[in-house]
PDB file of N, CA and C in Angstrom:
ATOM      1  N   UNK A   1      -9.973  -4.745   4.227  1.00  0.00           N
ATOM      2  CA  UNK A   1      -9.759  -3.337   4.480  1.00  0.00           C
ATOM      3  C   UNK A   1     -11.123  -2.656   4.584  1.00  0.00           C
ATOM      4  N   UNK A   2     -11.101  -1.910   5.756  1.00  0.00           N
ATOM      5  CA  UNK A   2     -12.809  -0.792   5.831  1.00  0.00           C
ATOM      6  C   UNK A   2     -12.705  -0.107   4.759  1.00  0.00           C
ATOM      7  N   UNK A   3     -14.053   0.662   4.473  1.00  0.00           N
ATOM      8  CA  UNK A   3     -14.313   1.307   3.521  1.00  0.00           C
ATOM      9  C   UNK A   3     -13.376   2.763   3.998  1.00  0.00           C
ATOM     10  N   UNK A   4     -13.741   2.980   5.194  1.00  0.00           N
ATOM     11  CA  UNK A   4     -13.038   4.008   6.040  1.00  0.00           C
ATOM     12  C   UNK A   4     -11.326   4.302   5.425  1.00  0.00           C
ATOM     13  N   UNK A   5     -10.724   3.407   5.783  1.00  0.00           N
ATOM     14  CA  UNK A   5      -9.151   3.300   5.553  1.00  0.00           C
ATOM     15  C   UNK A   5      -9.299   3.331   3.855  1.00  0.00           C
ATOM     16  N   UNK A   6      -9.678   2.119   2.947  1.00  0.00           N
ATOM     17  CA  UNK A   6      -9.878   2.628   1.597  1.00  0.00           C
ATOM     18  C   UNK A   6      -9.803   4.296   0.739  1.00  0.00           C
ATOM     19  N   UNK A   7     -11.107   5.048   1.553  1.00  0.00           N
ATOM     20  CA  UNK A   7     -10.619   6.392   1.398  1.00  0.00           C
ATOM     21  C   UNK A   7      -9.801   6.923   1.766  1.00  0.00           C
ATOM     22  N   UNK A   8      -9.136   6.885   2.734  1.00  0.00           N
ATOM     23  CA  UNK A   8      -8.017   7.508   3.128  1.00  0.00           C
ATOM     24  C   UNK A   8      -6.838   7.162   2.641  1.00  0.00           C
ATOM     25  N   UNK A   9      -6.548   5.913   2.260  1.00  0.00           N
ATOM     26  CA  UNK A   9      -5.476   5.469   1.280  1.00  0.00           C
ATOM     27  C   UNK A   9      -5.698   6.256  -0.015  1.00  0.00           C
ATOM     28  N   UNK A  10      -6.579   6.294  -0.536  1.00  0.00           N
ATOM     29  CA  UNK A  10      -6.698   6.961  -2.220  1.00  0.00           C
ATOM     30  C   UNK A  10      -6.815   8.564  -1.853  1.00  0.00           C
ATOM     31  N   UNK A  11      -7.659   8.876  -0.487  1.00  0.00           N
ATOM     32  CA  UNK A  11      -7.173   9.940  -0.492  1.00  0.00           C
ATOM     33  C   UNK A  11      -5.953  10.262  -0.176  1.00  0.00           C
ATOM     34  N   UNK A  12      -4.890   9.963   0.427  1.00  0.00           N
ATOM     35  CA  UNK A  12      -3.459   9.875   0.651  1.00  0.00           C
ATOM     36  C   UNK A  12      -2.767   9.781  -0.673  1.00  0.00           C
ATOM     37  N   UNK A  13      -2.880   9.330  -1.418  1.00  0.00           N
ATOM     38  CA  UNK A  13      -2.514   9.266  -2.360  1.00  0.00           C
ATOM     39  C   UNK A  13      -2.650  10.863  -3.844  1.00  0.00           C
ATOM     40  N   UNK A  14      -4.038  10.515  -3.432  1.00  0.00           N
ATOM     41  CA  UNK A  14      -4.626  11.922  -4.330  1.00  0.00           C
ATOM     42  C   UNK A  14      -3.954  12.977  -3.677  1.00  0.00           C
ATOM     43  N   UNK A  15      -3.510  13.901  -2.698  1.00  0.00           N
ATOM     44  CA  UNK A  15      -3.058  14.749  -1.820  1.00  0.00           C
ATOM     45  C   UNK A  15      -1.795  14.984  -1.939  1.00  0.00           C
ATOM     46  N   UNK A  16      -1.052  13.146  -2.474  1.00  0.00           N
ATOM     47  CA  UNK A  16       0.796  13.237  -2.208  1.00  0.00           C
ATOM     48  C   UNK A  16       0.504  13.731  -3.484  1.00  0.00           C
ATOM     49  N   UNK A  17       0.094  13.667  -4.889  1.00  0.00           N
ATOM     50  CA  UNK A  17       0.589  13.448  -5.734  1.00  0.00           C
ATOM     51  C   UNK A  17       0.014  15.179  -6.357  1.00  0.00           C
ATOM     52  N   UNK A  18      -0.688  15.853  -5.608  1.00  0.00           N
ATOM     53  CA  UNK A  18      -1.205  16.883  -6.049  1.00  0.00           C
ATOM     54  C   UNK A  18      -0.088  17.788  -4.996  1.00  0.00           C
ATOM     55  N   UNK A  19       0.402  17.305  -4.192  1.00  0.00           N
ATOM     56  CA  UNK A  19       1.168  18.024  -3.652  1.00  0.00           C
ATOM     57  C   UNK A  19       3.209  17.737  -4.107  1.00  0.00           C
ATOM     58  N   UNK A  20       3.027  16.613  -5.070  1.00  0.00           N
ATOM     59  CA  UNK A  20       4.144  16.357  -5.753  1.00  0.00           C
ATOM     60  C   UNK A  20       5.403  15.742  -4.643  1.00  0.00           C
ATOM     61  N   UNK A  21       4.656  15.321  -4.075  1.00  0.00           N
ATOM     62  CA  UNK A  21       5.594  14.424  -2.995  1.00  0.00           C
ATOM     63  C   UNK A  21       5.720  12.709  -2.733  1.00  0.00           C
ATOM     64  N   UNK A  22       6.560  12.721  -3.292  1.00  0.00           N
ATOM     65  CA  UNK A  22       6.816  10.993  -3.709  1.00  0.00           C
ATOM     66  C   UNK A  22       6.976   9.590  -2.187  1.00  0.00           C
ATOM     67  N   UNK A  23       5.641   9.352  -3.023  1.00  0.00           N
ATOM     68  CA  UNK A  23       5.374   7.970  -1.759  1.00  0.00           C
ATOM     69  C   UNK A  23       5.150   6.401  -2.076  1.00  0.00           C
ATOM     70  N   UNK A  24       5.917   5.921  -2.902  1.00  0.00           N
ATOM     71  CA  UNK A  24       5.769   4.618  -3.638  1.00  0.00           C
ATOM     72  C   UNK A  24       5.256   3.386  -2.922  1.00  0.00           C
ATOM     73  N   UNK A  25       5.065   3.700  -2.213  1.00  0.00           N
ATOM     74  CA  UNK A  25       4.622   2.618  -0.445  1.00  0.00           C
ATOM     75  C   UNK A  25       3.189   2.672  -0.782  1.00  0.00           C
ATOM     76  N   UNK A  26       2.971   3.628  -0.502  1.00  0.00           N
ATOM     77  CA  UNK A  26       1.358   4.334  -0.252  1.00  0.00           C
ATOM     78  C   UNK A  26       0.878   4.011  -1.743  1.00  0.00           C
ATOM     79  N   UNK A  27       1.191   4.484  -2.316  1.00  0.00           N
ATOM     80  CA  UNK A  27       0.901   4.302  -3.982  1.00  0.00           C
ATOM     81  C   UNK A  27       0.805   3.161  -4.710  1.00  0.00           C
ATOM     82  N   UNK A  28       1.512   2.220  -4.454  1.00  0.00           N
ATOM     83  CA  UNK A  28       1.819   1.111  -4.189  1.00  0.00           C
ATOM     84  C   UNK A  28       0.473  -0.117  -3.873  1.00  0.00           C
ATOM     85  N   UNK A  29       0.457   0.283  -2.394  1.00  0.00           N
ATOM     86  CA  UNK A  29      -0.457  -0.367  -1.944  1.00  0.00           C
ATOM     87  C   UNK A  29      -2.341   0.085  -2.329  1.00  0.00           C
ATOM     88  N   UNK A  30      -1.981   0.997  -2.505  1.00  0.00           N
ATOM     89  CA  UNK A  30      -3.570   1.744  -3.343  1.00  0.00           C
ATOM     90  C   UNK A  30      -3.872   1.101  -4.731  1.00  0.00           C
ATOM     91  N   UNK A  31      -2.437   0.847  -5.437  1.00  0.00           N
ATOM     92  CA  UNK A  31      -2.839   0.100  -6.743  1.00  0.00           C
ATOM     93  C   UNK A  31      -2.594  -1.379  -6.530  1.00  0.00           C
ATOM     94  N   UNK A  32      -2.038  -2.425  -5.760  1.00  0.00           N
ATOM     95  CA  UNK A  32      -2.274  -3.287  -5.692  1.00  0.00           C
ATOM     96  C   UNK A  32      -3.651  -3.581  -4.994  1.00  0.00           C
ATOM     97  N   UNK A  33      -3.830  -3.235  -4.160  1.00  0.00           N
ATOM     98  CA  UNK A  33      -5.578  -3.378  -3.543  1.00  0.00           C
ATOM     99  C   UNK A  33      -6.503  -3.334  -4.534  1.00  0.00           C
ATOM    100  N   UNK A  34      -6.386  -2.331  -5.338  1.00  0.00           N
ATOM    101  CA  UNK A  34      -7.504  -2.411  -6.480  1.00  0.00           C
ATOM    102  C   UNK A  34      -7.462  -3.389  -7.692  1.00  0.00           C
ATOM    103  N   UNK A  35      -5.923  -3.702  -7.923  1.00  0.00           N
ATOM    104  CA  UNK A  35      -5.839  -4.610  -8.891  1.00  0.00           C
ATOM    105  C   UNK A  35      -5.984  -5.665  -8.278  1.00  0.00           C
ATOM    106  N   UNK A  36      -5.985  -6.386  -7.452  1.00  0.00           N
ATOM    107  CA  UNK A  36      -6.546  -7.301  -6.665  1.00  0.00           C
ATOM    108  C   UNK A  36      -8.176  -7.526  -6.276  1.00  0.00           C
ATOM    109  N   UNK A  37      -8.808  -6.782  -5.963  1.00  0.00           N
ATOM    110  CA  UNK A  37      -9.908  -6.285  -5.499  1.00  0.00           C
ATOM    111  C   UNK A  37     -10.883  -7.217  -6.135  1.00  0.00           C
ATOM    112  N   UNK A  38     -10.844  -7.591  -7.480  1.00  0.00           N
ATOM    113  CA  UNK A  38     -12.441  -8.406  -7.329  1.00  0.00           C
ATOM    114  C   UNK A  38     -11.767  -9.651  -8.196  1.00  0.00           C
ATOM    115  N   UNK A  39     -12.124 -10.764  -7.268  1.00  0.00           N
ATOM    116  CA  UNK A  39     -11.663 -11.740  -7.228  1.00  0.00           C
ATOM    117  C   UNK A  39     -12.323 -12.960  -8.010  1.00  0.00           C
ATOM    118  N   UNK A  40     -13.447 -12.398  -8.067  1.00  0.00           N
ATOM    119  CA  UNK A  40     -14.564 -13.504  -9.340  1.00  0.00           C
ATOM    120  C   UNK A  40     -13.907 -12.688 -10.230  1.00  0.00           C
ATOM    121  N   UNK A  41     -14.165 -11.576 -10.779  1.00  0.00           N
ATOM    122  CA  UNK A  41     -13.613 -11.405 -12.248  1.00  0.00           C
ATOM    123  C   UNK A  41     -12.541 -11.734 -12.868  1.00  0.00           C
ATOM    124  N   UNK A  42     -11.502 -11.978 -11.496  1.00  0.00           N
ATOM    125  CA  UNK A  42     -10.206 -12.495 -12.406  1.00  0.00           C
ATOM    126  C   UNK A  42     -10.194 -14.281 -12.306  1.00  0.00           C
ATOM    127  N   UNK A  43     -10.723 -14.680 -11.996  1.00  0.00           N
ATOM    128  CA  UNK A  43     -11.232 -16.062 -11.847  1.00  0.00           C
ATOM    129  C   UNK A  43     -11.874 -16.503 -13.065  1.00  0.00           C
ATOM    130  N   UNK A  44     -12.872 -16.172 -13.393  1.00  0.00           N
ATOM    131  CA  UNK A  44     -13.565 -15.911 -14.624  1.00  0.00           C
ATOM    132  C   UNK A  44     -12.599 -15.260 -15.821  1.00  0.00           C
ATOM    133  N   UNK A  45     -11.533 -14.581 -15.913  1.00  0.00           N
ATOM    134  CA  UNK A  45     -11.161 -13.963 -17.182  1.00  0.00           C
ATOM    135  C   UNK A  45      -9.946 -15.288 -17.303  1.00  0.00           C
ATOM    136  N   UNK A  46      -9.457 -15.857 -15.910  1.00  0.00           N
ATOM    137  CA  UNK A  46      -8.651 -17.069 -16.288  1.00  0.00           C
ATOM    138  C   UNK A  46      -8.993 -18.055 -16.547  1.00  0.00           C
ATOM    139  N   UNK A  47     -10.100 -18.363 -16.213  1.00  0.00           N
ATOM    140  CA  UNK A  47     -11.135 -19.395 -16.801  1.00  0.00           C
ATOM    141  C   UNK A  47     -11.326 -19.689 -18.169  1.00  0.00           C
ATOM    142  N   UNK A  48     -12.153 -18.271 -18.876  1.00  0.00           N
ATOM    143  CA  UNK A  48     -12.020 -17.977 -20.414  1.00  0.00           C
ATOM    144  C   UNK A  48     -10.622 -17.803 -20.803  1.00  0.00           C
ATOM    145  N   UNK A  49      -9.778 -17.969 -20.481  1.00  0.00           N
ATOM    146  CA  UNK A  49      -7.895 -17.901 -21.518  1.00  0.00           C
ATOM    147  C   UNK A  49      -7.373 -19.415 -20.735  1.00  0.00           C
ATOM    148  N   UNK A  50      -8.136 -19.540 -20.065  1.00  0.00           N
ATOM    149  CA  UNK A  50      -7.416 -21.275 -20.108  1.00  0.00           C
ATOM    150  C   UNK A  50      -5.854 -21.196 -19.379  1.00  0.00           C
ATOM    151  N   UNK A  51      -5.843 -20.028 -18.275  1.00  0.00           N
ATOM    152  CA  UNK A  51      -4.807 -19.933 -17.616  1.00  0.00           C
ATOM    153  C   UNK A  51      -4.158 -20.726 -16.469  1.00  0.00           C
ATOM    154  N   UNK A  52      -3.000 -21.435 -15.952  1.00  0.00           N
ATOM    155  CA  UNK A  52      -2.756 -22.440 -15.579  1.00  0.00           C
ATOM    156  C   UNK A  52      -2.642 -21.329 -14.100  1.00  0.00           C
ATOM    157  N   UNK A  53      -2.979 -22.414 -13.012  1.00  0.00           N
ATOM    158  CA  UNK A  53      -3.009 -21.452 -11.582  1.00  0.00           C
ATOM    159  C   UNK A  53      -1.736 -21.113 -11.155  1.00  0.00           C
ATOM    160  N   UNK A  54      -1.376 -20.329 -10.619  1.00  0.00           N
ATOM    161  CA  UNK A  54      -0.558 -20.050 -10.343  1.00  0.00           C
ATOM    162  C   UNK A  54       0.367 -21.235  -9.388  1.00  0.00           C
ATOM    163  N   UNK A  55       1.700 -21.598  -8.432  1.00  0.00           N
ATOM    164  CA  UNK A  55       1.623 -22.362  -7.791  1.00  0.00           C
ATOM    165  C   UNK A  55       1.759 -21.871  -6.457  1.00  0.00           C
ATOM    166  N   UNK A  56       1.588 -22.275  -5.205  1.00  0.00           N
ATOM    167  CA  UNK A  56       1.097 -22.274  -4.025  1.00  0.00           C
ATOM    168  C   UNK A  56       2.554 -21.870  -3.679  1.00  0.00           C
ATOM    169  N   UNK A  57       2.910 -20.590  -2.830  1.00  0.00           N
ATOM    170  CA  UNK A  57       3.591 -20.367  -2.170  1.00  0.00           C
ATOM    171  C   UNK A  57       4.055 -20.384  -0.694  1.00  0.00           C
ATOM    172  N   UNK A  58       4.992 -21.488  -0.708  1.00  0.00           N
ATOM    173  CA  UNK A  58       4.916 -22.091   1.374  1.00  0.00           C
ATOM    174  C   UNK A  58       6.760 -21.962   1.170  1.00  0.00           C
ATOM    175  N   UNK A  59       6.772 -21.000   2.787  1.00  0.00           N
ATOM    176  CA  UNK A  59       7.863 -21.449   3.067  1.00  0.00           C
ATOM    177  C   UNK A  59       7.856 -21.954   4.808  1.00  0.00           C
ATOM    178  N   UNK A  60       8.955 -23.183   4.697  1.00  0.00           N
ATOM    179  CA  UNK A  60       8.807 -23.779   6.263  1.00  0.00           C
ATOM    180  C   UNK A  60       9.080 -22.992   7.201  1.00  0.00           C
ATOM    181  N   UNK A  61       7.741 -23.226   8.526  1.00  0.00           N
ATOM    182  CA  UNK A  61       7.750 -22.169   9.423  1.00  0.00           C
ATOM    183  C   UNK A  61       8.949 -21.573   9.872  1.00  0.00           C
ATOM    184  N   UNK A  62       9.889 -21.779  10.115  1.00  0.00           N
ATOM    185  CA  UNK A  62      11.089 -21.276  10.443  1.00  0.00           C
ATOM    186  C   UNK A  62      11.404 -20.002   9.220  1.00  0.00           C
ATOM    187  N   UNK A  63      11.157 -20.393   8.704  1.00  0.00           N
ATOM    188  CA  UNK A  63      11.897 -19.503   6.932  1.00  0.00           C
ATOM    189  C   UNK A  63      10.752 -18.525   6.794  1.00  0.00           C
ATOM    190  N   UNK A  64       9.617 -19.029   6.996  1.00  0.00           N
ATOM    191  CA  UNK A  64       8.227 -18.147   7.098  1.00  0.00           C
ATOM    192  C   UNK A  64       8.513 -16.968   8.395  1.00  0.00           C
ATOM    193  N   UNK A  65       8.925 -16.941   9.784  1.00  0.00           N
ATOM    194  CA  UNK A  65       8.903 -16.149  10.874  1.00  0.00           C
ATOM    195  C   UNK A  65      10.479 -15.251  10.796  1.00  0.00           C
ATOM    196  N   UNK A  66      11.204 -15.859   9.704  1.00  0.00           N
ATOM    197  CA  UNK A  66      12.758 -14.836   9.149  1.00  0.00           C
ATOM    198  C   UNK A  66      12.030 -14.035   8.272  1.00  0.00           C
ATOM    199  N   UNK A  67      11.480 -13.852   7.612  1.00  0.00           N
ATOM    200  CA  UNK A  67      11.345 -13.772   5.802  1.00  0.00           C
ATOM    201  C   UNK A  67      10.016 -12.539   6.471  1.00  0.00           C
ATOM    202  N   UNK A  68       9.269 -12.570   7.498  1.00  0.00           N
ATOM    203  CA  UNK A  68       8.183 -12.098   7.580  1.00  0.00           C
ATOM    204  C   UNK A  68       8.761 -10.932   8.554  1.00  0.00           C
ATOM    205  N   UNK A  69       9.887 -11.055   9.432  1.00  0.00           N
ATOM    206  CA  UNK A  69      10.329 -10.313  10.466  1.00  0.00           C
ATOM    207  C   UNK A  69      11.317  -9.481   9.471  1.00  0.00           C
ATOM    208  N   UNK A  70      11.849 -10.026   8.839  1.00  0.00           N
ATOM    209  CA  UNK A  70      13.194  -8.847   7.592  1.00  0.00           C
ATOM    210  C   UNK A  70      12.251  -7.831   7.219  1.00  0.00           C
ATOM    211  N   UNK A  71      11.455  -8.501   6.344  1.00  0.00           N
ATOM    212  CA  UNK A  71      10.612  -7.594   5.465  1.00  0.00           C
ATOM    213  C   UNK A  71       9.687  -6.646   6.469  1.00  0.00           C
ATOM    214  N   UNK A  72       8.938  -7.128   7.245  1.00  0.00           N
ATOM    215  CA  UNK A  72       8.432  -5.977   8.101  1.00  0.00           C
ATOM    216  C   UNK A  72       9.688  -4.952   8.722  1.00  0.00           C
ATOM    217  N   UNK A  73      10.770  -5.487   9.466  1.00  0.00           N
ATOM    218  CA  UNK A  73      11.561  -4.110   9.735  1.00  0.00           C
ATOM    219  C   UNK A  73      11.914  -3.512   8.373  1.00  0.00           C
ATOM    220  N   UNK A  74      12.172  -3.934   7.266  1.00  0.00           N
ATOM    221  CA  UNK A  74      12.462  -3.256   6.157  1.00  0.00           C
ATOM    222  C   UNK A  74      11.337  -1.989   5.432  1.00  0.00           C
ATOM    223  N   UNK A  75      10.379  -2.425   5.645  1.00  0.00           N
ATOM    224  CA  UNK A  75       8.960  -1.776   5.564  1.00  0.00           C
ATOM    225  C   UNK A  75       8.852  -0.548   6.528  1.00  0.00           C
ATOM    226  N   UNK A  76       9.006  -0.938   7.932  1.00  0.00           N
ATOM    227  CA  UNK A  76       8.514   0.190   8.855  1.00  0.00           C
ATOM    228  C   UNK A  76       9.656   1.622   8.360  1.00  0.00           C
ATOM    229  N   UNK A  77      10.593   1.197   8.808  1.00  0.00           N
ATOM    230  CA  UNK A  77      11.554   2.738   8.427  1.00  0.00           C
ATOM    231  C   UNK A  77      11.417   3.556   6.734  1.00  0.00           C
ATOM    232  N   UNK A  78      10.620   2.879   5.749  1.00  0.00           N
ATOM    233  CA  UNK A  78      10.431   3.467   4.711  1.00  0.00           C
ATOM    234  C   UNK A  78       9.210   3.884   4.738  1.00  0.00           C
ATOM    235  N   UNK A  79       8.212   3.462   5.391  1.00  0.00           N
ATOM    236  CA  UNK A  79       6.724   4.224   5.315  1.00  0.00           C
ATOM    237  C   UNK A  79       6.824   5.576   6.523  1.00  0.00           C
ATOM    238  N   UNK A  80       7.612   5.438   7.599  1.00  0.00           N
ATOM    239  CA  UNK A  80       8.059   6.033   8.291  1.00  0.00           C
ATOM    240  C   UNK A  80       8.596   8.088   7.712  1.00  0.00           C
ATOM    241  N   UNK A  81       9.744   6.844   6.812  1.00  0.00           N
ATOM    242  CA  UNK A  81      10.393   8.352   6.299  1.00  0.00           C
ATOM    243  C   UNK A  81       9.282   8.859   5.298  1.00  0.00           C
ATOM    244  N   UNK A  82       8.351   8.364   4.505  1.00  0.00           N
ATOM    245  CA  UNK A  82       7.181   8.873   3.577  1.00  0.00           C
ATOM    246  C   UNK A  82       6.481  10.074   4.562  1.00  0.00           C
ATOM    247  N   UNK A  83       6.282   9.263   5.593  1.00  0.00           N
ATOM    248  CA  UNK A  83       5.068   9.937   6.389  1.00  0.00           C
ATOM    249  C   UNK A  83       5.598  11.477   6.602  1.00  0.00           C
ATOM    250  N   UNK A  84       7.085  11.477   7.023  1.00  0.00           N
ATOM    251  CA  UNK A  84       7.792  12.721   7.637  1.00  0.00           C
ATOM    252  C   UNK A  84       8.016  13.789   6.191  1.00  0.00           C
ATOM    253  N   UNK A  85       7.887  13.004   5.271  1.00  0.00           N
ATOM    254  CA  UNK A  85       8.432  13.692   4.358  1.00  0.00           C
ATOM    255  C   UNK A  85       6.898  14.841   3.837  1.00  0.00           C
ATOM    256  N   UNK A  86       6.235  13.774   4.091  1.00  0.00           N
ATOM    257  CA  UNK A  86       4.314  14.194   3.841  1.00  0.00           C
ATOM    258  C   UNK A  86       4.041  15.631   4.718  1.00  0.00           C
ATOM    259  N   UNK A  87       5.005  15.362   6.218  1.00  0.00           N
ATOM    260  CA  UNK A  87       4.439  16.047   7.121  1.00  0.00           C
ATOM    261  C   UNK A  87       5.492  17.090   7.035  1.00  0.00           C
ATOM    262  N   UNK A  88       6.311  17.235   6.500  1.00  0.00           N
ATOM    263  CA  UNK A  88       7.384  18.406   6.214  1.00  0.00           C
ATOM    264  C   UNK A  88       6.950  19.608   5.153  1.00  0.00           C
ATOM    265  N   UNK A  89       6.100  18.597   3.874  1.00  0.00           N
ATOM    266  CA  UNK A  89       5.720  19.303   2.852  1.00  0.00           C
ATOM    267  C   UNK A  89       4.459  20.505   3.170  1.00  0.00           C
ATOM    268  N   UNK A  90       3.892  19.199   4.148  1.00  0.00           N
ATOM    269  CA  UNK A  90       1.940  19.652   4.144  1.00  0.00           C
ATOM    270  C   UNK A  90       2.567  21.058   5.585  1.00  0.00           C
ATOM    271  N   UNK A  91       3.237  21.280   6.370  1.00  0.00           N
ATOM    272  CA  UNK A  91       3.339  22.075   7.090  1.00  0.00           C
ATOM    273  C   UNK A  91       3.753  23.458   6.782  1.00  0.00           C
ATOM    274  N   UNK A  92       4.248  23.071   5.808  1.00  0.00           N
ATOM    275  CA  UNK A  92       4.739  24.256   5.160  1.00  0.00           C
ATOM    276  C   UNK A  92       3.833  25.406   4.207  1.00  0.00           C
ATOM    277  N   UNK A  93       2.315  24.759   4.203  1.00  0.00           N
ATOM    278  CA  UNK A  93       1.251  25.334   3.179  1.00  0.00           C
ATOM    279  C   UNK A  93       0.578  25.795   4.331  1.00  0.00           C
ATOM    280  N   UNK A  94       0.052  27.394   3.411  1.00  0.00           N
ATOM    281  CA  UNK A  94      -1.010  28.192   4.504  1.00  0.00           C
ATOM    282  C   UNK A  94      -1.970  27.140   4.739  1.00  0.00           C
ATOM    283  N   UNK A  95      -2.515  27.126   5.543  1.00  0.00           N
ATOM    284  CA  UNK A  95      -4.133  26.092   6.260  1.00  0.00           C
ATOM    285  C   UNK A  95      -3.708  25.029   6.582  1.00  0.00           C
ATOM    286  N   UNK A  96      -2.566  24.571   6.685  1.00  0.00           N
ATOM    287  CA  UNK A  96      -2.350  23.121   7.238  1.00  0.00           C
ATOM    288  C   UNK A  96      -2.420  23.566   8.962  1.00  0.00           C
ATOM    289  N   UNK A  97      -2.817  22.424   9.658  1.00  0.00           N
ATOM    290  CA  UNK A  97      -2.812  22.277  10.818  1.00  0.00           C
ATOM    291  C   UNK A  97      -2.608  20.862  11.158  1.00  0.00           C
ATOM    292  N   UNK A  98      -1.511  20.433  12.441  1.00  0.00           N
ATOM    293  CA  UNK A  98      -1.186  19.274  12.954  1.00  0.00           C
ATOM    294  C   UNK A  98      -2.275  18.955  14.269  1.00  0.00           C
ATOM    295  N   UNK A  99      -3.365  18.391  13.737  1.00  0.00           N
ATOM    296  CA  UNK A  99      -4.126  18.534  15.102  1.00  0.00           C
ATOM    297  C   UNK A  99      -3.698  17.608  16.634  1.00  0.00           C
ATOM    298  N   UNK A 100      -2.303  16.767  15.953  1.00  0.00           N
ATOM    299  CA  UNK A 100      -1.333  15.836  17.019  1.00  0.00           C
ATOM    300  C   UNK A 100      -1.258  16.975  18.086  1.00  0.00           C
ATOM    301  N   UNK A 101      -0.671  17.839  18.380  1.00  0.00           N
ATOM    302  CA  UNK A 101       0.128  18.582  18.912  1.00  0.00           C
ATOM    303  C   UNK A 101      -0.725  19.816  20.024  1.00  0.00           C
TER     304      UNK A 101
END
C-alpha cells in the first residue's frame, strides 16, 4: 500500500468516526494493515514464546477462483453502500463540496 492511500485510509477513518458514521469495512481494513504491518517484530515476538507457525492455507484452484469471486461480489455492494452513506452524511454539512460533479 502507498504512503498516499495509507493516509487516506486513516484519514477516512478519522472523518467517519468524527462524523459518527459507521464504516466497519474501512475501519476494518485500517486496523488490520497496521496490525499486520511490521513483520520482523512479530517474527521475533514468536520466536521468543516459542510459537508454532501457523499452517499454510491452499485451496485447489478451482475452490480458490469460487471462494475469491463470492467474497469479492460480497465485498463490493457493502463498501459501496459505506461510501453512499459517507456521501449522504458529508453533504449535508456547511463546506462540503462534491468536486465529482
Amino acid at each position: 500500500m502507498t504512503t498516499t492511500r495509507r493516509v487516506l485510509v486513516y484519514w477516512s477513518v478519522m472523518e467517519l468516526a468524527k462524523r459518527h458514521i459507521s464504516t466497519p469495512t474501512i475501519a476494518a481494513a485500517q486496523f488490520l494493515r497496521v496490525a499486520s504491518g511490521n513483520r520482523p517484530q512479530r517474527l521475533k515476538v514468536a520466536k521468543k514464546l516459542s510459537l508454532a507457525k501457523p499452517p499454510k492455507f491452499r485451496l485447489e484452484d478451482e475452490d480458490e477462483g469460487n471462494y475469491l469471486r463470492y467474497k469479492t461480489g460480497e465485498k463490493l455492494p457493502i463498501r459501496f453502500m459505506e461510501a453512499e452513506n459517507f456521501e449522504a452524511h458529508g453533504s449535508d454539512r456547511p463546506g462540503y463540496s462534491d468536486s465529482s460533479v
